[in-house]
PDB file of N, CA and C in Angstrom:
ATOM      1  N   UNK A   1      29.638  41.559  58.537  1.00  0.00           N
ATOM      2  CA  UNK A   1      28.598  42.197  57.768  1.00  0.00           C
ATOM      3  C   UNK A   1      27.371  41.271  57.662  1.00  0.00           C
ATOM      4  N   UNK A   2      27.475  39.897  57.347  1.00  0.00           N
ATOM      5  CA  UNK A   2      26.381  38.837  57.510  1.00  0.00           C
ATOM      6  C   UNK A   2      25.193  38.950  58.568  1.00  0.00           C
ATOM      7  N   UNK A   3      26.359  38.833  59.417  1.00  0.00           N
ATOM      8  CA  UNK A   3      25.566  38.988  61.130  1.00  0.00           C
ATOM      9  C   UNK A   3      24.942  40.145  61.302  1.00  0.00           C
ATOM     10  N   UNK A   4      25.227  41.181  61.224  1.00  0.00           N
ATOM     11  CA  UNK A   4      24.735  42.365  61.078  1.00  0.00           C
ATOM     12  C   UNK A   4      23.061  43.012  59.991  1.00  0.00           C
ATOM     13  N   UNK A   5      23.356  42.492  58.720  1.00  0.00           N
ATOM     14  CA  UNK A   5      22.510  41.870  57.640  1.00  0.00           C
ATOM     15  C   UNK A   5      21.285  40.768  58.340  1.00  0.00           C
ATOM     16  N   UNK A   6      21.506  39.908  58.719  1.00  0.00           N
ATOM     17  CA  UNK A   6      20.510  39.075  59.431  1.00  0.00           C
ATOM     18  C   UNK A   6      20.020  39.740  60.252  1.00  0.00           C
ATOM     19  N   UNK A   7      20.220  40.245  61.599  1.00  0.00           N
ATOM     20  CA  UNK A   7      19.956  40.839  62.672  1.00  0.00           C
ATOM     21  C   UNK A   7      19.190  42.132  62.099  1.00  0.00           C
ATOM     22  N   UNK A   8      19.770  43.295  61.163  1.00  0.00           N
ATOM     23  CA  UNK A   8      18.777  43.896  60.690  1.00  0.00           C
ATOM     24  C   UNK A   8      17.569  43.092  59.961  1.00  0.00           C
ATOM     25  N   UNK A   9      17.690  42.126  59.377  1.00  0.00           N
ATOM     26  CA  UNK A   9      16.527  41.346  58.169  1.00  0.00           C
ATOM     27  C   UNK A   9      15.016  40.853  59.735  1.00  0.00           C
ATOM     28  N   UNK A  10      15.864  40.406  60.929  1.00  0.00           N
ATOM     29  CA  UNK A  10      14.988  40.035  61.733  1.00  0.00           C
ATOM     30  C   UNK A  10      14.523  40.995  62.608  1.00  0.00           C
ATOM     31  N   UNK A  11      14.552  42.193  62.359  1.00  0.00           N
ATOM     32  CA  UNK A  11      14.074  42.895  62.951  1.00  0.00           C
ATOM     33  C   UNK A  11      12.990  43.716  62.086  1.00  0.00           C
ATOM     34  N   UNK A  12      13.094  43.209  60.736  1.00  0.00           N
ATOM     35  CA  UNK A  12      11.997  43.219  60.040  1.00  0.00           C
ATOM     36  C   UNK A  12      10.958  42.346  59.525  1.00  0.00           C
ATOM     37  N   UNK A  13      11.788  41.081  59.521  1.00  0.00           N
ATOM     38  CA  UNK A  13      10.485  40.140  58.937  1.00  0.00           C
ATOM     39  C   UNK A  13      10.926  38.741  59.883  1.00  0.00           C
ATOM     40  N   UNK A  14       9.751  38.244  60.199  1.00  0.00           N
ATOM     41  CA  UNK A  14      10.077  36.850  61.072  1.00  0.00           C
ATOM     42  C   UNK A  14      10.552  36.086  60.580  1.00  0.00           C
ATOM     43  N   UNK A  15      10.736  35.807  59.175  1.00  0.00           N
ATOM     44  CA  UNK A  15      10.990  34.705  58.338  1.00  0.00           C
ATOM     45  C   UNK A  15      12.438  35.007  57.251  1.00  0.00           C
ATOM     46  N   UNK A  16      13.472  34.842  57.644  1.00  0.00           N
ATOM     47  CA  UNK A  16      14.400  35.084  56.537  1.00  0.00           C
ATOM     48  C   UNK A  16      15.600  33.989  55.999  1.00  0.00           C
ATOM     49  N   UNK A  17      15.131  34.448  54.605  1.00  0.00           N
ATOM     50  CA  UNK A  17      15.716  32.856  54.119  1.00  0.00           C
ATOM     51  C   UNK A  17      17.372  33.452  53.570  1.00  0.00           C
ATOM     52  N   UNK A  18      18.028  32.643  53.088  1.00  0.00           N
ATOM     53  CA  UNK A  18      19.369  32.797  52.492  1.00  0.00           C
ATOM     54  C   UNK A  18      19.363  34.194  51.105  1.00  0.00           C
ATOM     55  N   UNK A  19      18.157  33.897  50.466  1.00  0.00           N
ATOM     56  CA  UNK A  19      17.784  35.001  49.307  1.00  0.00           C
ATOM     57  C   UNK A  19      17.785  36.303  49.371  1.00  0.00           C
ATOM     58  N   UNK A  20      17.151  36.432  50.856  1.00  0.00           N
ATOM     59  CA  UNK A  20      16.836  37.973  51.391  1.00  0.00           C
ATOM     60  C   UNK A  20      18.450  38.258  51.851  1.00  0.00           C
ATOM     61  N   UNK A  21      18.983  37.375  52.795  1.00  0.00           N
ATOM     62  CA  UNK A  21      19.960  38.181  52.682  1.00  0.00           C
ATOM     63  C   UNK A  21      21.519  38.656  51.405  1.00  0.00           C
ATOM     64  N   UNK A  22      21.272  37.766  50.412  1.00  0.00           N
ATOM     65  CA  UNK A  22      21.940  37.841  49.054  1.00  0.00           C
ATOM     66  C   UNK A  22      21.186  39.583  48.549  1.00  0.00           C
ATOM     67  N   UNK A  23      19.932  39.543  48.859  1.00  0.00           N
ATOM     68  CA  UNK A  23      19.434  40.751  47.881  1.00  0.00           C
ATOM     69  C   UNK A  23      19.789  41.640  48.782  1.00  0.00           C
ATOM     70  N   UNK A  24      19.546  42.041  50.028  1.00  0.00           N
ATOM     71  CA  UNK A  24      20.030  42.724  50.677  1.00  0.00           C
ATOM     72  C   UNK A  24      21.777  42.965  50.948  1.00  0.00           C
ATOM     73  N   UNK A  25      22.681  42.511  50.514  1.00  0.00           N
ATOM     74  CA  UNK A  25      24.028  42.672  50.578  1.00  0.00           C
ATOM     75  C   UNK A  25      24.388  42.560  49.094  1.00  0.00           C
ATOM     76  N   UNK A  26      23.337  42.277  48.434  1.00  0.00           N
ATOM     77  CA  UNK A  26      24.040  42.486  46.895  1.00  0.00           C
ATOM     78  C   UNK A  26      24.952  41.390  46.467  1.00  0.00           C
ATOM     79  N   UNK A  27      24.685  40.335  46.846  1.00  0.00           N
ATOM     80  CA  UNK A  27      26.065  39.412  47.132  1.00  0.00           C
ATOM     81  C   UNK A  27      25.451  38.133  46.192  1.00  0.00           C
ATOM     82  N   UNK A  28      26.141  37.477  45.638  1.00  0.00           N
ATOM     83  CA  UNK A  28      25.414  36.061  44.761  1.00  0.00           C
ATOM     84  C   UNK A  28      24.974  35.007  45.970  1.00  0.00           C
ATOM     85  N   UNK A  29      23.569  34.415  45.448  1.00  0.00           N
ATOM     86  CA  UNK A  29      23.456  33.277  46.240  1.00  0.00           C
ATOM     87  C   UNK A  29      24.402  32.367  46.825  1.00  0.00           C
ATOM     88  N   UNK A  30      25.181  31.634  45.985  1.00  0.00           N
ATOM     89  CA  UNK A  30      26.424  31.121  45.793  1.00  0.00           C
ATOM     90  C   UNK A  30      27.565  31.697  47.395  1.00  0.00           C
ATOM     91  N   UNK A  31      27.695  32.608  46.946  1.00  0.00           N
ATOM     92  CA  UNK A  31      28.449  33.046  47.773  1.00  0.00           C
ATOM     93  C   UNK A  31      27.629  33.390  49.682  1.00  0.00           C
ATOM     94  N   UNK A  32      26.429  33.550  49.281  1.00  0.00           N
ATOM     95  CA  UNK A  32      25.759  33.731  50.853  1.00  0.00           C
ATOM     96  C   UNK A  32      25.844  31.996  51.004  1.00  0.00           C
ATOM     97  N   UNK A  33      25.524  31.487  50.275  1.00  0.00           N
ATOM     98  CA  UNK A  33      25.169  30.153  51.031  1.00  0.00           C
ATOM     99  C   UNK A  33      26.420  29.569  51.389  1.00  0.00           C
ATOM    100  N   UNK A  34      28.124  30.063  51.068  1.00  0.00           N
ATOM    101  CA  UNK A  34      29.021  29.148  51.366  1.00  0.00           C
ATOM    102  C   UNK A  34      29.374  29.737  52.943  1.00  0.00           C
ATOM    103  N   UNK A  35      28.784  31.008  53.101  1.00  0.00           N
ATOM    104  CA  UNK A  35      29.092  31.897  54.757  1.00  0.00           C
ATOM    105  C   UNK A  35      28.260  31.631  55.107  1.00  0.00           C
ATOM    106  N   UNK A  36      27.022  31.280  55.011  1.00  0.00           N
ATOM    107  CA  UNK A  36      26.176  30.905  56.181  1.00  0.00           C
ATOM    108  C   UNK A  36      26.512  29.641  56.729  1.00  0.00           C
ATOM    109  N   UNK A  37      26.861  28.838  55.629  1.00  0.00           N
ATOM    110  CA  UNK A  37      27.417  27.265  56.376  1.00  0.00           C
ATOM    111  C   UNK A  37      28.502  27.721  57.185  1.00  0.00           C
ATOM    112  N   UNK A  38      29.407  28.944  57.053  1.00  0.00           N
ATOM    113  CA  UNK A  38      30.438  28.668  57.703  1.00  0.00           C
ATOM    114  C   UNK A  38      29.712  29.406  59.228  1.00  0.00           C
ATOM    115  N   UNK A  39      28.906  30.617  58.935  1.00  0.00           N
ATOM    116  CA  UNK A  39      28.617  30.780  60.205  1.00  0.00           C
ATOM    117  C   UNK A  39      27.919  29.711  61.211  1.00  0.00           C
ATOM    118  N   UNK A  40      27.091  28.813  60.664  1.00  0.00           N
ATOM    119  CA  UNK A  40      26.305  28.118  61.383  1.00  0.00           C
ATOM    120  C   UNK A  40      27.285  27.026  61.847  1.00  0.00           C
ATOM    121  N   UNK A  41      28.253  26.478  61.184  1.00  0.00           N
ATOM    122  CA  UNK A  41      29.863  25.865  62.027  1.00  0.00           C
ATOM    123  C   UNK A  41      30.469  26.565  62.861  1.00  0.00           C
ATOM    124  N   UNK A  42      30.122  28.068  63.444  1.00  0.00           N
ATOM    125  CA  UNK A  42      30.501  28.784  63.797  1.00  0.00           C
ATOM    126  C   UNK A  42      29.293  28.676  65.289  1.00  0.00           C
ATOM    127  N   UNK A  43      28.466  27.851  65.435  1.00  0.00           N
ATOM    128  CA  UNK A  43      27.554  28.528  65.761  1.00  0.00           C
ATOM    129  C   UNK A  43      26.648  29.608  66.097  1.00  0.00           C
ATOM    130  N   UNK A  44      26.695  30.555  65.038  1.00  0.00           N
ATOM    131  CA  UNK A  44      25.922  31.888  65.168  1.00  0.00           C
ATOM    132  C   UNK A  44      24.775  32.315  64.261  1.00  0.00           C
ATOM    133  N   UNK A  45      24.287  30.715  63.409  1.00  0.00           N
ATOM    134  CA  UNK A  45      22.822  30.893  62.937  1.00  0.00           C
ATOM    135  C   UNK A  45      22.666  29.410  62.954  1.00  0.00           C
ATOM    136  N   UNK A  46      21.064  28.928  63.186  1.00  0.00           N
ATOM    137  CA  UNK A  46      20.402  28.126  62.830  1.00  0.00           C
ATOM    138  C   UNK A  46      20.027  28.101  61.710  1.00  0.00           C
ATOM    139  N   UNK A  47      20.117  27.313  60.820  1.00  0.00           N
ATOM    140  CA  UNK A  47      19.396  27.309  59.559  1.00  0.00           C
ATOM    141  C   UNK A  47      19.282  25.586  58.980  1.00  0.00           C
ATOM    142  N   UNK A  48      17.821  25.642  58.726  1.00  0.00           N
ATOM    143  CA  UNK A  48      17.548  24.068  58.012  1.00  0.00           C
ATOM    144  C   UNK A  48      17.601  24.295  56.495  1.00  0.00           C
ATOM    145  N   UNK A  49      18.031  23.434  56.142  1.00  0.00           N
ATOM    146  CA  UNK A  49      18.223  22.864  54.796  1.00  0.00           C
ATOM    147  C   UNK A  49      17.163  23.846  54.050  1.00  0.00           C
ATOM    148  N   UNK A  50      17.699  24.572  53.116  1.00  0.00           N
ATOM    149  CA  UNK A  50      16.491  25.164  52.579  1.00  0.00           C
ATOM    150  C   UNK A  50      15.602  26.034  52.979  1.00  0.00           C
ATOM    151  N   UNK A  51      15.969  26.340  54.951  1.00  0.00           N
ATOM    152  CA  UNK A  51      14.902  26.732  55.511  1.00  0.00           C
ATOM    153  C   UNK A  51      14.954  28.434  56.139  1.00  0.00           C
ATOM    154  N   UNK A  52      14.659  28.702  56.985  1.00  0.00           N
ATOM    155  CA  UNK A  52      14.817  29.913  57.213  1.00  0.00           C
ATOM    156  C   UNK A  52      15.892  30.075  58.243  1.00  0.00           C
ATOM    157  N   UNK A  53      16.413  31.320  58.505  1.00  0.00           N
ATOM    158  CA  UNK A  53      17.855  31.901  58.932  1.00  0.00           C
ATOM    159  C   UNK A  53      17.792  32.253  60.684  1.00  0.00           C
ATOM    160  N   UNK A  54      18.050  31.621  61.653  1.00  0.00           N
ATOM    161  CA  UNK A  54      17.803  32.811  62.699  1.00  0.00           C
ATOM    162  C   UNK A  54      19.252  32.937  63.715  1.00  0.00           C
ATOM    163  N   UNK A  55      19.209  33.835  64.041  1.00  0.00           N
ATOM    164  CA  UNK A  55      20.425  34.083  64.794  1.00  0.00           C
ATOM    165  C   UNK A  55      20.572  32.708  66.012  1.00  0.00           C
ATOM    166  N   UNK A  56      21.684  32.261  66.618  1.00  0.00           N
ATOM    167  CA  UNK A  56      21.501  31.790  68.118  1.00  0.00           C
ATOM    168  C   UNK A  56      21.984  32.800  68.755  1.00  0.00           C
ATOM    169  N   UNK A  57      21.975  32.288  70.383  1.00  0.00           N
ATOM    170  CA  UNK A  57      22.153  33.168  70.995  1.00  0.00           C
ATOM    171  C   UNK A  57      23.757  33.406  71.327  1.00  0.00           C
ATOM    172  N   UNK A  58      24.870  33.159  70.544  1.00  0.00           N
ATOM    173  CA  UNK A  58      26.046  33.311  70.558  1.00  0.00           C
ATOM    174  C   UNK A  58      26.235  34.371  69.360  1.00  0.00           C
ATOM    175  N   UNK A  59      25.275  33.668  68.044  1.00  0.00           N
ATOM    176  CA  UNK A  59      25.566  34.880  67.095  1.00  0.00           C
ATOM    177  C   UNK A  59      24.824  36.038  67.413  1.00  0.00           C
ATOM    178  N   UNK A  60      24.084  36.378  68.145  1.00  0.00           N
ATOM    179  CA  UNK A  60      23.128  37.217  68.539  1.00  0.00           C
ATOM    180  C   UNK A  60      23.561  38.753  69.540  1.00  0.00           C
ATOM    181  N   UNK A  61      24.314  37.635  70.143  1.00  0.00           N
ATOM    182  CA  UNK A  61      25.535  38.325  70.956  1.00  0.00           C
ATOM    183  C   UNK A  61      26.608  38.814  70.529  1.00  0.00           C
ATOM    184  N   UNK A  62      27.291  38.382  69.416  1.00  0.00           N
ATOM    185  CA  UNK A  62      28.554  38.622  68.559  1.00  0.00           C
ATOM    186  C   UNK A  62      28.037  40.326  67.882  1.00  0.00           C
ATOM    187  N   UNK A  63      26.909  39.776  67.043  1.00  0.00           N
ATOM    188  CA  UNK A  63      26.002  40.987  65.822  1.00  0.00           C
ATOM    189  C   UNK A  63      25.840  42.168  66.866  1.00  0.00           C
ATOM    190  N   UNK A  64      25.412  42.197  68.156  1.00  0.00           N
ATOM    191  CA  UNK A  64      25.468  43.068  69.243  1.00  0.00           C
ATOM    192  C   UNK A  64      26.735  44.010  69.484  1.00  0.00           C
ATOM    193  N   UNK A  65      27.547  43.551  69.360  1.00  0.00           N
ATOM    194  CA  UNK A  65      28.736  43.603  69.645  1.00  0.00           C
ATOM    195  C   UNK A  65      29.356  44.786  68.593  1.00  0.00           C
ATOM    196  N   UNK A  66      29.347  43.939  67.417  1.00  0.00           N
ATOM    197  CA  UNK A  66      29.500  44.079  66.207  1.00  0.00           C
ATOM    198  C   UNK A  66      28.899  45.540  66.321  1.00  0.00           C
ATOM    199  N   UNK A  67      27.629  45.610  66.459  1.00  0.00           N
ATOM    200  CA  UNK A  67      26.732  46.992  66.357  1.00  0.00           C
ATOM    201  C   UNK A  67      26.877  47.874  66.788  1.00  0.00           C
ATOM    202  N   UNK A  68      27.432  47.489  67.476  1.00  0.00           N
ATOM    203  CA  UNK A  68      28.094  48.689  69.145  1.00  0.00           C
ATOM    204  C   UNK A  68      28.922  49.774  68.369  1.00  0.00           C
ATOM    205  N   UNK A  69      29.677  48.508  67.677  1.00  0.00           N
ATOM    206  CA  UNK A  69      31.358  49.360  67.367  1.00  0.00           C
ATOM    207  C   UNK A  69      31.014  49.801  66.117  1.00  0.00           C
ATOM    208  N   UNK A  70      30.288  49.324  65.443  1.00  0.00           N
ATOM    209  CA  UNK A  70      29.748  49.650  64.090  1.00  0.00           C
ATOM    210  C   UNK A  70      29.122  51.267  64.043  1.00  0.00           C
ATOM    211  N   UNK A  71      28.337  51.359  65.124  1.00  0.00           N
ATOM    212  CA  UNK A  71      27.419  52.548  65.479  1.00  0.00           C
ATOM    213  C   UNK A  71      28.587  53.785  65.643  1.00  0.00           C
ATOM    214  N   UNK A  72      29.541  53.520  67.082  1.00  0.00           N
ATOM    215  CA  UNK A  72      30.630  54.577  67.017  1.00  0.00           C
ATOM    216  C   UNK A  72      31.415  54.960  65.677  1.00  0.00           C
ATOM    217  N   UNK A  73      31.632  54.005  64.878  1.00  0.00           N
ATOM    218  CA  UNK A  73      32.666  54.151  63.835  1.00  0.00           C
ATOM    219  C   UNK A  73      31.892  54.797  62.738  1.00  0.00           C
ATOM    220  N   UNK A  74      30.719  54.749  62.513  1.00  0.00           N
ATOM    221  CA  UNK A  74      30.192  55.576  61.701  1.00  0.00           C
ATOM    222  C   UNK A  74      29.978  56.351  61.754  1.00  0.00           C
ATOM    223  N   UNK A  75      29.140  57.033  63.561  1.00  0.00           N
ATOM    224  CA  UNK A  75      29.191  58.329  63.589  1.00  0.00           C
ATOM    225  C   UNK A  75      30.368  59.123  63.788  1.00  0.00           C
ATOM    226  N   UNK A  76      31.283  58.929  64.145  1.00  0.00           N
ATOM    227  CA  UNK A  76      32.766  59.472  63.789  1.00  0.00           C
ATOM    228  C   UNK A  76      33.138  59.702  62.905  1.00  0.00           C
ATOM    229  N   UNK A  77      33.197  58.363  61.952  1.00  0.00           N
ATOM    230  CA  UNK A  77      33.103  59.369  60.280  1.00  0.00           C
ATOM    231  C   UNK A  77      32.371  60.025  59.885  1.00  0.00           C
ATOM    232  N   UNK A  78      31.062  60.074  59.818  1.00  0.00           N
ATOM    233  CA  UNK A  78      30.006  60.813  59.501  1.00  0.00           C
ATOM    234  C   UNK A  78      30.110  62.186  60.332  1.00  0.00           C
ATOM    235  N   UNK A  79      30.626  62.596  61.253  1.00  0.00           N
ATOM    236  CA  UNK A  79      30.909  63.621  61.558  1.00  0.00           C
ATOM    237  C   UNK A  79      32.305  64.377  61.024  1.00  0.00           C
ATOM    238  N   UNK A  80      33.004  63.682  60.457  1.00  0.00           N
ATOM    239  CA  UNK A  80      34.298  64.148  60.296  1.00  0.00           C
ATOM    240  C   UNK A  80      34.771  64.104  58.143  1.00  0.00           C
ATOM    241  N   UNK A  81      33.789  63.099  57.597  1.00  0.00           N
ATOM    242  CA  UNK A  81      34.086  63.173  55.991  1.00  0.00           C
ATOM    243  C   UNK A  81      33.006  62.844  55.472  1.00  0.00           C
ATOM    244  N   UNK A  82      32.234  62.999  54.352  1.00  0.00           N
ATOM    245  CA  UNK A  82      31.328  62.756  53.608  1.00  0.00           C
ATOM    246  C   UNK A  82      31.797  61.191  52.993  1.00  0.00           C
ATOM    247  N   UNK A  83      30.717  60.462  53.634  1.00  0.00           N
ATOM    248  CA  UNK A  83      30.998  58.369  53.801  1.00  0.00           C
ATOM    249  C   UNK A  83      30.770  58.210  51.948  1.00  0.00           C
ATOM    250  N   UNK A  84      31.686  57.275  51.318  1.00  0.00           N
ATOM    251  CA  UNK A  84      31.029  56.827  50.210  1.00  0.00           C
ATOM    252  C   UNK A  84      30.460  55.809  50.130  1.00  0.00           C
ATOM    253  N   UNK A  85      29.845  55.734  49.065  1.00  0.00           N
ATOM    254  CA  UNK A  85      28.865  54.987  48.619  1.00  0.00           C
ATOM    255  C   UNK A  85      29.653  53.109  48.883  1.00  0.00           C
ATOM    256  N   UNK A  86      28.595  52.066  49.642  1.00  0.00           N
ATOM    257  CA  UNK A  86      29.753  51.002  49.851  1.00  0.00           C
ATOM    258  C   UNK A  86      30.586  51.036  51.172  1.00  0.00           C
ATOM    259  N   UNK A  87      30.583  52.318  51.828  1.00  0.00           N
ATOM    260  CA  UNK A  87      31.383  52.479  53.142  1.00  0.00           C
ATOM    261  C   UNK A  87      31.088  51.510  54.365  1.00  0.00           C
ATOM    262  N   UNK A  88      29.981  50.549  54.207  1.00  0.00           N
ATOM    263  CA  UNK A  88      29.302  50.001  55.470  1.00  0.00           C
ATOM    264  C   UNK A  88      30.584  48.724  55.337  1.00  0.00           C
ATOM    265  N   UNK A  89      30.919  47.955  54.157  1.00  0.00           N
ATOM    266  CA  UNK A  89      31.925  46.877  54.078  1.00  0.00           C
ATOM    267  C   UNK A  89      33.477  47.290  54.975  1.00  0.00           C
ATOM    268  N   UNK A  90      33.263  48.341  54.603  1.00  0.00           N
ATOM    269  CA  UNK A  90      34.647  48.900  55.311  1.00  0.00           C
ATOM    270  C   UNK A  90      35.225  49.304  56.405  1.00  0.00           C
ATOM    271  N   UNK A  91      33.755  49.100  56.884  1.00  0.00           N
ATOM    272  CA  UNK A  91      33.878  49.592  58.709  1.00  0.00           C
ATOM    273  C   UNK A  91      33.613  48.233  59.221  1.00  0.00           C
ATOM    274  N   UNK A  92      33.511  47.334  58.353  1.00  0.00           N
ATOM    275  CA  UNK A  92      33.102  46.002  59.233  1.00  0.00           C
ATOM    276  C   UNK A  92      34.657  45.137  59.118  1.00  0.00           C
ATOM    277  N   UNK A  93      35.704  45.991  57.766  1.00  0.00           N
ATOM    278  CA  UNK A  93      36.676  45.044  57.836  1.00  0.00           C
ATOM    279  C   UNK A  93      36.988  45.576  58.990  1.00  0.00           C
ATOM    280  N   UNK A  94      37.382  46.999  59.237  1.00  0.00           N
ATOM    281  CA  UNK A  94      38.246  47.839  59.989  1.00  0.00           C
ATOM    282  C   UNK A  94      38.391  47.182  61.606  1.00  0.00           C
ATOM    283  N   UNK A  95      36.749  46.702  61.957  1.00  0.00           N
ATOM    284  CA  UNK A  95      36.128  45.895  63.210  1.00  0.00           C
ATOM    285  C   UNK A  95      36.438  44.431  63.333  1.00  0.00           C
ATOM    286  N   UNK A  96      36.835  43.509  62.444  1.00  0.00           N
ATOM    287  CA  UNK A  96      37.246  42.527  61.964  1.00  0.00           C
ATOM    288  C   UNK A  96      39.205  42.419  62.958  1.00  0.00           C
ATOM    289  N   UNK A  97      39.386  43.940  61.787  1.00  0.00           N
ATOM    290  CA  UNK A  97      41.234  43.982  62.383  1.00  0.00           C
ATOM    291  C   UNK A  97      41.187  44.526  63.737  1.00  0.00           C
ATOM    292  N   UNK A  98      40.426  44.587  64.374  1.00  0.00           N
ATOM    293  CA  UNK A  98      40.639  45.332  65.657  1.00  0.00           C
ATOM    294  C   UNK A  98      40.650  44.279  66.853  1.00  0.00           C
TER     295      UNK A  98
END
């Protein structure tokens, strides 16, 4: 969901810091900043101290990926049950177990 969250945030603004994506996922600072360290050990964001967020090109590729399956799985449900509210977390575990 992170990766996904970033990748949409940069396709809107050139500049995105750890904040934007907390407000955008609803999530405590606290808690974005202990997954971004893990993604960037992960190598799939650059980020300086304090500084702004950007994908590399491994996480870039992953969030791609991610989107692919993300895209089918929604319109499948969305054709088949009325999605609730919160449903986007749940298609990313579902993609996670797969």
């Amino acid at each position: 969901m992170y990766l996904l969250t970033i990748k949409n945030l940069a396709a809107e603004k050139h500049v995105i810091k750890s904040v934007d994506v907390a407000r955008d996922m609803n999530y405590s600072r606290a808690s974005v900043h202990k997954m971004l360290r893990s993604l960037k050990n992960l190598n799939y964001i650059q980020q300086e101290r304090y500084g702004s967020i950007k994908l590399t090109a491994s996480g870039s590729r992953v969030a791609s990926s991610y989107l692919k399956k993300y895209q089918v799985i929604e319109d499948a449900l969305k054709d088949t049950i009325d999605l609730p509210e919160g449903y986007q977390l749940g298609i990313c575990n579902l993609i996670e177990l797969m």
